[in-house]
N, C-alpha and C. Protein backbone atom coordinates (compact mmCIF):
# COMPACT_ATOMS: atom_id res chain seq x y z
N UNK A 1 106.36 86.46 105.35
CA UNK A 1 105.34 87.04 104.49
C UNK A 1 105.67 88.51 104.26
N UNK A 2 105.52 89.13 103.22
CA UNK A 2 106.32 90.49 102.66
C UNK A 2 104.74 91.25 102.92
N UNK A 3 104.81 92.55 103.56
CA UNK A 3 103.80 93.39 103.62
C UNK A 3 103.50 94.17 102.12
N UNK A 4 102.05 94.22 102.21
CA UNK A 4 101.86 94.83 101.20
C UNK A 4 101.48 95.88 101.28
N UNK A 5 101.92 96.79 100.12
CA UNK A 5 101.55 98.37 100.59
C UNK A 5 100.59 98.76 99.65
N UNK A 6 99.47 99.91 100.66
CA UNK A 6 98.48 99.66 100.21
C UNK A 6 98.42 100.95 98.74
N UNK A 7 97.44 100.03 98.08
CA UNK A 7 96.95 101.01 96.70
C UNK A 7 95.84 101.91 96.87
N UNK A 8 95.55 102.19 98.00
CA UNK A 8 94.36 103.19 98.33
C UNK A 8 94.90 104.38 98.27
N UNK A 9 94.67 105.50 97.96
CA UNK A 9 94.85 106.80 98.22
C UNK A 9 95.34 107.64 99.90
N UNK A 10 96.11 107.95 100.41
CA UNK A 10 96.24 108.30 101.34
C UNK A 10 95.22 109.40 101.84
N UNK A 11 94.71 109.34 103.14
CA UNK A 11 93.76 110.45 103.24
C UNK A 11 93.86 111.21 104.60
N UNK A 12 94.51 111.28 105.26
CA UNK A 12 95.54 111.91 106.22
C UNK A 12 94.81 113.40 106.46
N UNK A 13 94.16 113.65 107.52
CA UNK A 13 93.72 114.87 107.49
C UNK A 13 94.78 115.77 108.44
N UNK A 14 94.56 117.27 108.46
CA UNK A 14 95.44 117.90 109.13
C UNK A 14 95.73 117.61 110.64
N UNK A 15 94.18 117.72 110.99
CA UNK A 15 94.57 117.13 112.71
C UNK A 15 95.50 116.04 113.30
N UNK A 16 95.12 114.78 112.26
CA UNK A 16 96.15 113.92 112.03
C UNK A 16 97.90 114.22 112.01
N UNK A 17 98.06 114.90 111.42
CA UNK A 17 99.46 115.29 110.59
C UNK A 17 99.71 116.14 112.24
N UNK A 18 98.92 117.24 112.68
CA UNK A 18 99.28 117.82 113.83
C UNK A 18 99.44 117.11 115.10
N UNK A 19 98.70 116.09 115.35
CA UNK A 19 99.05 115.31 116.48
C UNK A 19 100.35 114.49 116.49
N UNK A 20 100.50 114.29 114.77
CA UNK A 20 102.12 113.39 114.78
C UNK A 20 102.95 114.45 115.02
N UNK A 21 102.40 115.46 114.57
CA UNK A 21 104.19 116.78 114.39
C UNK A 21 104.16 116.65 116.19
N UNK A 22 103.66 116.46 116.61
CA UNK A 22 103.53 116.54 118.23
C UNK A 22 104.26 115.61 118.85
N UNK A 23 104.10 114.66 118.16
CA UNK A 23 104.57 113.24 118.70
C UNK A 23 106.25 113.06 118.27
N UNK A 24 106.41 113.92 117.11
CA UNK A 24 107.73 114.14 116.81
C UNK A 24 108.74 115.30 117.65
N UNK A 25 108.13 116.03 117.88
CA UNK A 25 108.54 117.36 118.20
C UNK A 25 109.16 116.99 119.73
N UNK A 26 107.89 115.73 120.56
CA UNK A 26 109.08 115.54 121.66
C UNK A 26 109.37 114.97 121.80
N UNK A 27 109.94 113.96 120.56
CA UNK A 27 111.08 112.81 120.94
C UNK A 27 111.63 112.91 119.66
N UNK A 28 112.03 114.45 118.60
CA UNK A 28 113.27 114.20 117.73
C UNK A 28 114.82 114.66 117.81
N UNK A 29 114.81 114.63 118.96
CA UNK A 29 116.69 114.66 119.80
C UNK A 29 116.60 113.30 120.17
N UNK A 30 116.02 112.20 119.93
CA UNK A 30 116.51 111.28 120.79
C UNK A 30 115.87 109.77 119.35
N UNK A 31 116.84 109.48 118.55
CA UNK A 31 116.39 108.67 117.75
C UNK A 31 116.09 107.27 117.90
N UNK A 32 116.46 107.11 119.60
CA UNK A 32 116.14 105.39 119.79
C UNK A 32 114.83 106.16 120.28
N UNK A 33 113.86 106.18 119.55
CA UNK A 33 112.78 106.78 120.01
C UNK A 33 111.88 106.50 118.68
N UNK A 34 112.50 106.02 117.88
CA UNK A 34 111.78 105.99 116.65
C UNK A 34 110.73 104.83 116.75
N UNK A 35 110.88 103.92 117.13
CA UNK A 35 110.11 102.59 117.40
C UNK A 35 108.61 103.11 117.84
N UNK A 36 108.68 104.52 118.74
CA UNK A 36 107.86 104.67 119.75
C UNK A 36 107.05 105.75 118.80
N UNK A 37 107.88 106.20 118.52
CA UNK A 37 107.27 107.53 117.57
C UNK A 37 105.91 106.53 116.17
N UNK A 38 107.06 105.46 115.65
CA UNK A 38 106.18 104.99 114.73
C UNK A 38 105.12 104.30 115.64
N UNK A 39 104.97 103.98 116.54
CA UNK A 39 103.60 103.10 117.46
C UNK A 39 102.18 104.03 117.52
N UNK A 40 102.99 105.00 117.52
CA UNK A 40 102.28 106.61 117.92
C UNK A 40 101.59 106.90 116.82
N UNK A 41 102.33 107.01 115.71
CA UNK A 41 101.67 107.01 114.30
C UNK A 41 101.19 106.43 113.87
N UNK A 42 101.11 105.15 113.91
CA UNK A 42 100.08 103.91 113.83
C UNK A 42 98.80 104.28 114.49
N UNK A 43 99.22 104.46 115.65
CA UNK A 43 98.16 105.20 116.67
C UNK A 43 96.86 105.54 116.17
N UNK A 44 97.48 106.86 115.72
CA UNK A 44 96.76 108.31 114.76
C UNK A 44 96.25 107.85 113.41
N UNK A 45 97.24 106.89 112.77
CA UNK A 45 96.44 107.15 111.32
C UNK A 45 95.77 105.45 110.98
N UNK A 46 95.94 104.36 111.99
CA UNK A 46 96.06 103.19 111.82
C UNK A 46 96.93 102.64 110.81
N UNK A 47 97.39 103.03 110.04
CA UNK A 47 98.76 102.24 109.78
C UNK A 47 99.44 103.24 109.03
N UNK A 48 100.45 102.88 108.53
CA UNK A 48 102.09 103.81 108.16
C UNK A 48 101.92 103.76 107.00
N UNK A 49 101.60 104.56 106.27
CA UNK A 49 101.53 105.00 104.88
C UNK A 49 102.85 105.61 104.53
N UNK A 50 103.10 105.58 102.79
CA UNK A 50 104.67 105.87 103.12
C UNK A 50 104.66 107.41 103.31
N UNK A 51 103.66 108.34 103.04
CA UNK A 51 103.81 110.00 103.68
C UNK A 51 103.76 109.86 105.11
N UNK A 52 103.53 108.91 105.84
CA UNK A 52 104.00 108.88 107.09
C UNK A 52 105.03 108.72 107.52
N UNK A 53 105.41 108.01 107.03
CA UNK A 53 106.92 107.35 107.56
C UNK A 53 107.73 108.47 106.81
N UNK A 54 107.64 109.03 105.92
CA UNK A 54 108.36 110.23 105.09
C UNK A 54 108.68 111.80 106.54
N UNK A 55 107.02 111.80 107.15
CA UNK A 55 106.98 112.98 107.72
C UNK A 55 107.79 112.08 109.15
N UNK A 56 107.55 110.89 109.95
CA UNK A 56 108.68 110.80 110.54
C UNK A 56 110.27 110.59 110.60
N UNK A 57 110.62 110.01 109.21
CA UNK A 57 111.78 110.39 108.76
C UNK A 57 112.10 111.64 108.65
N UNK A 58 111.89 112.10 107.94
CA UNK A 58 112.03 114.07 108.16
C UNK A 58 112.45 114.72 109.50
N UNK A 59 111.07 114.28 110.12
CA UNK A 59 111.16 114.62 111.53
C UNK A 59 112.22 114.34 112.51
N UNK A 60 112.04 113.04 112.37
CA UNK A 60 113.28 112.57 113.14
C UNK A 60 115.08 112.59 112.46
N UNK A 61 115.04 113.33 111.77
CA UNK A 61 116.58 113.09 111.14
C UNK A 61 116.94 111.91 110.94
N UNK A 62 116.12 110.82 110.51
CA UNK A 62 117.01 109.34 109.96
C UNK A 62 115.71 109.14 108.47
N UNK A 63 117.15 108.64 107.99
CA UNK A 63 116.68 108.24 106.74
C UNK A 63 115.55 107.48 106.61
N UNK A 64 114.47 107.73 105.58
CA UNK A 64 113.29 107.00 104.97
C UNK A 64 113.92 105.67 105.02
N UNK A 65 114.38 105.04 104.55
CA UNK A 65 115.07 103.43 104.29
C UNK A 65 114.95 102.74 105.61
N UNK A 66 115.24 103.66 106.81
CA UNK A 66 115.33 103.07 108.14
C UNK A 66 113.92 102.59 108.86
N UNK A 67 113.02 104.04 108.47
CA UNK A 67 111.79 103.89 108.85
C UNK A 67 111.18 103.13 108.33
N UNK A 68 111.23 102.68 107.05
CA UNK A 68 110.62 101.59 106.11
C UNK A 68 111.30 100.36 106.54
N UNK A 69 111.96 100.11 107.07
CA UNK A 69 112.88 98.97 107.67
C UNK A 69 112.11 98.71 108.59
N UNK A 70 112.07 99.62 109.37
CA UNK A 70 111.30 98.61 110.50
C UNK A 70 110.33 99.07 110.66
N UNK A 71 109.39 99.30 110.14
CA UNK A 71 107.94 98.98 109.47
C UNK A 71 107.72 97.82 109.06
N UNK A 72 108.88 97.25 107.91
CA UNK A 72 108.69 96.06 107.40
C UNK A 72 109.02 95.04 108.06
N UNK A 73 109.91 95.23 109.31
CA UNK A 73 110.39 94.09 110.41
C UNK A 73 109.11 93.80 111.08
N UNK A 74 108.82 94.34 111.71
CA UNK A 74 107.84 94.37 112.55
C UNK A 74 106.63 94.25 112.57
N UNK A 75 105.75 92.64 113.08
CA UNK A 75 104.56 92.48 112.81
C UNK A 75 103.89 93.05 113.16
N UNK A 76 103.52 94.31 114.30
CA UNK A 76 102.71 95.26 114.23
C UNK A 76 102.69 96.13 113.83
N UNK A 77 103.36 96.43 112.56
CA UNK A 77 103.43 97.71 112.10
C UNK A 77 102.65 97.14 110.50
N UNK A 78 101.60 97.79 110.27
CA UNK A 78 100.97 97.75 109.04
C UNK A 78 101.06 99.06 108.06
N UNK A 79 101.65 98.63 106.89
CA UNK A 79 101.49 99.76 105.73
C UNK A 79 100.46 99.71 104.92
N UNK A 80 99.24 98.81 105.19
CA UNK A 80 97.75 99.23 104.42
C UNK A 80 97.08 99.50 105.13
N UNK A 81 95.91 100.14 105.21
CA UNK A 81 94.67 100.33 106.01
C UNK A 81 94.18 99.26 106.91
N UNK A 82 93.34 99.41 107.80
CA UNK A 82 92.38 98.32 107.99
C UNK A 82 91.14 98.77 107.71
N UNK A 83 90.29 98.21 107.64
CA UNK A 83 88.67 98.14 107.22
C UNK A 83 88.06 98.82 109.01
N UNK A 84 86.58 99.06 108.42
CA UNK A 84 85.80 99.12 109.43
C UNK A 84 85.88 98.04 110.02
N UNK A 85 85.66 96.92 108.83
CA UNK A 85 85.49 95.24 109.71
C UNK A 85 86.75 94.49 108.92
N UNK A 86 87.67 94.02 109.87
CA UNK A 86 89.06 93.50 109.34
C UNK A 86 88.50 92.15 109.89
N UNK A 87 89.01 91.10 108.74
CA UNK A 87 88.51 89.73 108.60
C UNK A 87 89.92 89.12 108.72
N UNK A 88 89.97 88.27 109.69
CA UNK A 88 91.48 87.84 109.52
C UNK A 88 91.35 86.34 109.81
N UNK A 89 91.92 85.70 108.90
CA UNK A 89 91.61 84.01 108.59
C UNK A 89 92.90 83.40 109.37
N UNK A 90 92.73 82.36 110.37
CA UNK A 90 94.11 81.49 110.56
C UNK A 90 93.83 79.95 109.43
N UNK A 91 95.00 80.36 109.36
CA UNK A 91 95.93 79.70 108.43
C UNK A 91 96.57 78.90 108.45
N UNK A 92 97.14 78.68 110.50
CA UNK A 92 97.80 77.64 111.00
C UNK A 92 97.14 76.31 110.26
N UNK A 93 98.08 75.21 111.00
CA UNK A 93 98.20 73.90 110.50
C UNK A 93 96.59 73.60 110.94
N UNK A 94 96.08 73.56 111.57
CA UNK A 94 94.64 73.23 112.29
C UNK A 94 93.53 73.42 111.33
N UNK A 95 94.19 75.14 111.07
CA UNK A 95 92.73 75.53 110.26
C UNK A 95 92.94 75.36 108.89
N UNK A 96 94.41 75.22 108.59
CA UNK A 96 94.40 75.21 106.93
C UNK A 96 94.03 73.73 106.51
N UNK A 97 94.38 72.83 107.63
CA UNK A 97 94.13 71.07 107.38
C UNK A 97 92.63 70.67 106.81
N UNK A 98 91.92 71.88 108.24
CA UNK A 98 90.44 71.29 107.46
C UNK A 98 89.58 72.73 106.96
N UNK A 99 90.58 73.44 106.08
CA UNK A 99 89.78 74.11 104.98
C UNK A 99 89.74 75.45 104.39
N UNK A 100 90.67 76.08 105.66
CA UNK A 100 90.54 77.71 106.04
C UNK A 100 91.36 78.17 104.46
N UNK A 101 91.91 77.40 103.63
CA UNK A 101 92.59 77.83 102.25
C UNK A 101 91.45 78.26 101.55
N UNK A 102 90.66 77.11 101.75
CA UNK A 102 89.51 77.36 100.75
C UNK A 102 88.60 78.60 101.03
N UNK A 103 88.22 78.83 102.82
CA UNK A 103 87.74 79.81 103.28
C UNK A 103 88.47 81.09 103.21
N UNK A 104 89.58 81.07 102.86
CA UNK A 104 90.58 82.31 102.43
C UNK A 104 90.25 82.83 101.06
N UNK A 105 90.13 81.64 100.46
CA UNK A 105 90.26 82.16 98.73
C UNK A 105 88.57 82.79 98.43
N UNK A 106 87.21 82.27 99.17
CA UNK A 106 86.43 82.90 99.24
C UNK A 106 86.25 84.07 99.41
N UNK A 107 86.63 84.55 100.28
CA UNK A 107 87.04 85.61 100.98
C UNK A 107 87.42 86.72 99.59
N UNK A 108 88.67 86.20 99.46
CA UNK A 108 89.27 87.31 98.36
C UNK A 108 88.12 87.64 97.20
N UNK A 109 87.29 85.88 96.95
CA UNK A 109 86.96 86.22 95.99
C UNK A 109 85.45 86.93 96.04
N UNK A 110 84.98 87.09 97.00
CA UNK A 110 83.75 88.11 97.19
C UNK A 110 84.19 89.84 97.20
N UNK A 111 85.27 89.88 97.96
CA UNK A 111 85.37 91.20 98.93
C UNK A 111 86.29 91.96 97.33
N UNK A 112 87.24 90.81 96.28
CA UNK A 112 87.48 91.75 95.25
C UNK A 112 88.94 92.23 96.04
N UNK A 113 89.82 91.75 96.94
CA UNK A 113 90.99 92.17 97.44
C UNK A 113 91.89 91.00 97.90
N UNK A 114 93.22 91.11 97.86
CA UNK A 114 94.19 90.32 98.53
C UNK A 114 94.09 90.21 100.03
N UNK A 115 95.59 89.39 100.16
CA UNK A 115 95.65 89.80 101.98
C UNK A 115 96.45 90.53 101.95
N UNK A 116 96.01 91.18 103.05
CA UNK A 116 96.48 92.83 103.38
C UNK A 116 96.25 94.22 103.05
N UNK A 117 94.70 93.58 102.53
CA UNK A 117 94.07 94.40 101.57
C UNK A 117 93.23 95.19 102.22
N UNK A 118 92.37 96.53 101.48
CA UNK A 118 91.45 96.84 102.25
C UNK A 118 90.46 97.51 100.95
N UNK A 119 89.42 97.17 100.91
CA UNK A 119 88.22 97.34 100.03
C UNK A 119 88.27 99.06 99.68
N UNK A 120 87.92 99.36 98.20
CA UNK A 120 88.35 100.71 98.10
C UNK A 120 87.65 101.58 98.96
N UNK A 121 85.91 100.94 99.32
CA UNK A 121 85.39 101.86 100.54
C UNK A 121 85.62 101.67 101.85
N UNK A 122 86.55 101.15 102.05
CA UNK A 122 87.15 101.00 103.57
C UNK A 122 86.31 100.27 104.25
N UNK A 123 84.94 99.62 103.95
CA UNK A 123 84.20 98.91 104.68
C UNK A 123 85.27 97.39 105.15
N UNK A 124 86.10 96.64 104.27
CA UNK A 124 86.23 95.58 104.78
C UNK A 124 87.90 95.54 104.52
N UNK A 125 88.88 94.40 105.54
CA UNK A 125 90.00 94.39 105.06
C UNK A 125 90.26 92.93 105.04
N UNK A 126 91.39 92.59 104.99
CA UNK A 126 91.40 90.66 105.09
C UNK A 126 92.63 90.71 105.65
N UNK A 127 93.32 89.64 106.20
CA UNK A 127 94.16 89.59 106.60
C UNK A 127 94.15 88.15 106.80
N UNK A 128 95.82 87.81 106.78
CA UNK A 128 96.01 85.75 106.85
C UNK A 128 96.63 85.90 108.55
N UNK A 129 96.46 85.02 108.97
CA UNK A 129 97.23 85.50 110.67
C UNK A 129 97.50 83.84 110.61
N UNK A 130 98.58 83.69 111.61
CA UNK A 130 98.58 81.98 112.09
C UNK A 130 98.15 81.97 113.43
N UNK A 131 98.02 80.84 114.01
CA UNK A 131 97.25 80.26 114.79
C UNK A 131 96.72 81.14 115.88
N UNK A 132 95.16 81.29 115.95
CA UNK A 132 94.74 82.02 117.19
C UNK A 132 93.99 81.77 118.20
N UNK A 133 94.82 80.17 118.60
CA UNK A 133 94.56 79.12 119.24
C UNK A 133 93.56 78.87 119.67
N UNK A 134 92.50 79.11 119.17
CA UNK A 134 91.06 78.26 118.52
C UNK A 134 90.96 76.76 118.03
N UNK A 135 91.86 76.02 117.88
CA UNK A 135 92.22 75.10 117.11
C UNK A 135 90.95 73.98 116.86
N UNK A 136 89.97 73.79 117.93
CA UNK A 136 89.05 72.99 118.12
C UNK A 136 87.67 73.30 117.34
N UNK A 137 87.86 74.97 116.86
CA UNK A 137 86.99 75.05 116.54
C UNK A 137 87.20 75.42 115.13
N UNK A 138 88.52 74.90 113.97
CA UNK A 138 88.75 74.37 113.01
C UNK A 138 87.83 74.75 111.90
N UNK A 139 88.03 75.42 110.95
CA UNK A 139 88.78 76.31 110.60
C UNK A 139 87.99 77.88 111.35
N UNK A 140 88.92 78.49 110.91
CA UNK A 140 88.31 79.97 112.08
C UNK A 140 88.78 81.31 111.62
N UNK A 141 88.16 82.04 111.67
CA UNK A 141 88.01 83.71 111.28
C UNK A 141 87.55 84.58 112.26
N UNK A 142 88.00 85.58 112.34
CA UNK A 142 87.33 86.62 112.91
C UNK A 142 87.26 87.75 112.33
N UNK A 143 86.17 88.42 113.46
CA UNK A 143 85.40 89.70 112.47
C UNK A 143 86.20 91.13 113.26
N UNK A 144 87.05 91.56 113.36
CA UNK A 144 87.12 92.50 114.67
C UNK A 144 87.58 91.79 115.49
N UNK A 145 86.47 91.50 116.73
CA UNK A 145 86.08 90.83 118.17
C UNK A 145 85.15 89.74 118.04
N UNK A 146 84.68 89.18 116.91
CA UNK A 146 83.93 88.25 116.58
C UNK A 146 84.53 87.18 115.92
N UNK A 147 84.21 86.03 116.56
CA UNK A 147 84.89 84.82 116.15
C UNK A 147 83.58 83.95 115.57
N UNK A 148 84.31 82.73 114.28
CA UNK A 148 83.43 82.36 113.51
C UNK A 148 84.20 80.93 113.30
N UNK A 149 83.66 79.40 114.06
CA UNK A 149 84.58 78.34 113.94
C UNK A 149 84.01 77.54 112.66
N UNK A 150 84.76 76.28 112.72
CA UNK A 150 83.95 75.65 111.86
C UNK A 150 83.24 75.83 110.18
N UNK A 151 83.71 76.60 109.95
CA UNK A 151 83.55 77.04 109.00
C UNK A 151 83.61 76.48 107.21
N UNK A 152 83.24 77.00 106.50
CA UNK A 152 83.18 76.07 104.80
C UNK A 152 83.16 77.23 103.94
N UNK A 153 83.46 77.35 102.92
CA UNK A 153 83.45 78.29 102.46
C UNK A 153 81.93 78.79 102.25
N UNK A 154 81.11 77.87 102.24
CA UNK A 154 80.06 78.22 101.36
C UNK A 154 78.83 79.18 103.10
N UNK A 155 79.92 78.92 104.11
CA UNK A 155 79.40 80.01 104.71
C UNK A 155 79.74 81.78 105.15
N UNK A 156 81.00 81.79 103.90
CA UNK A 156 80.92 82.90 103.62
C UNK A 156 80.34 84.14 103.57
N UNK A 157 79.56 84.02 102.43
CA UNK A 157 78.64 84.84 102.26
C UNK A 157 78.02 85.51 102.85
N UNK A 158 77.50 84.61 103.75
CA UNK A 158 76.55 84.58 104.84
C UNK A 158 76.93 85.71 106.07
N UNK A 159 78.38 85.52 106.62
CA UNK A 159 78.66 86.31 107.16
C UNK A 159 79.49 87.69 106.73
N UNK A 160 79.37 87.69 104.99
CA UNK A 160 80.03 89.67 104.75
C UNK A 160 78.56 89.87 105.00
N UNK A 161 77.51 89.03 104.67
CA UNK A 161 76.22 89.77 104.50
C UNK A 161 76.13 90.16 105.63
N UNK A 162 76.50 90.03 106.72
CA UNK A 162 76.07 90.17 108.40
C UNK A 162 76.56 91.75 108.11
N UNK A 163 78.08 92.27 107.79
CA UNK A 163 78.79 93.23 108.18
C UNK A 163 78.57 94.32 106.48
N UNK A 164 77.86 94.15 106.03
CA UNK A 164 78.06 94.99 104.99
C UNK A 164 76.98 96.01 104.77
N UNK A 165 76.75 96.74 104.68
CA UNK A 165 76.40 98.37 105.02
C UNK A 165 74.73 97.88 104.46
C-alpha cells in the first residue's frame, strides 16, 4: 500500500522545530542514526511532513531521497497527520469477508476523506490496517483505544456521532 502524503497545510510550531534541531544536533556525525532521529521526529510532530524530513536531511548531511525512502519503507513512519480520533478499519480476510469494505467505504463517505487521511479540522483520521486479531468479533474498528466489533455500516454514524465535537 503506497503512503499518502498529506494535503493539509503543515503547522509545525517553533518549539517543535527546536526540540528536533536538538534531536539532530546529537546524532548528526553519526548517520546510522537516521532511523532514530526520524522516530524522534515522529515523536514531536506525529508524523513526517516533507519540511521535516527536509530539516532532517539538512541536518543530517544525507540526501532528502534517503529520508523519504525510508519513511516510505517503513510502516511506522506516517507522512499525514493523525486526527484527535484516528479510526482504523481491519481489512483482513475476517473482517473484509463479513463487511468491513462496506464499513470502510462509509467511513470515507461521512468523514469526506481517504485512507490515510485526516479531516481538514484535525478532528478525525482513517486508516485501513490488517488484521488486529479480533477476528471473532468480525468486522472491527477502532477508535484510538476503543474497539467496535460486529459492525454494519449503517452503524456508522452512530459512532462519529459519539466522537465529534
Amino acid at each position: 500500500m503506497q503512503k499518502k502524503i498529506s494535503k493539509l497545510p503543515f503547522k509545525g510550531t517553533p518549539e517543535q522545530a527546536e526540540a528536533l534541531q536538538k534531536v539532530i544536533d546529537a546524532n548528526k556525525h553519526d548517520s546510522s542514526r537516521l532511523m532514530g532521529v526520524m522516530q524522534e521526529a515522529q515523536g514531536i510532530y506525529g508524523y513526517l511532513p516533507i519540511e521535516v524530513q527536509k530539516m532532517i536531511a539538512d541536518g543530517m548531511g544525507v540526501p532528502l531521497e534517503k529520508v523519504y525512502g525510508v519513511a516510505t519503507f517503513y510502516a511506522q513512519f506516517s507522512l499525514s497527520p493523525k486526527g484527535d480520533y484516528n479510526i482504523s478499519v481491519c481489512l483482513g480476510t475476517a473482517c473484509y469477508v463479513k463487511g468491513a469494505g462496506e464499513v470502510f467505504d462509509k467511513l470515507k463517505e461521512l468523514l469526506g476523506i481517504e485512507a490515510e487521511e485526516c479531516t481538514p479540522d484535525g478532528h478525525f483520521s482513517l486508516t485501513a490496517c490488517r488484521c488486529i486479531g479480533a477476528c471473532g468479533l468480525a468486522p472491527v474498528l477502532t477508535v484510538n483505544d476503543d474497539v467496535y466489533g460486529k459492525l454494519t455500516a449503517d452503524d456508522i454514524p452512530g459512532i462519529i456521532a459519539k466522537y465529534s465535537k
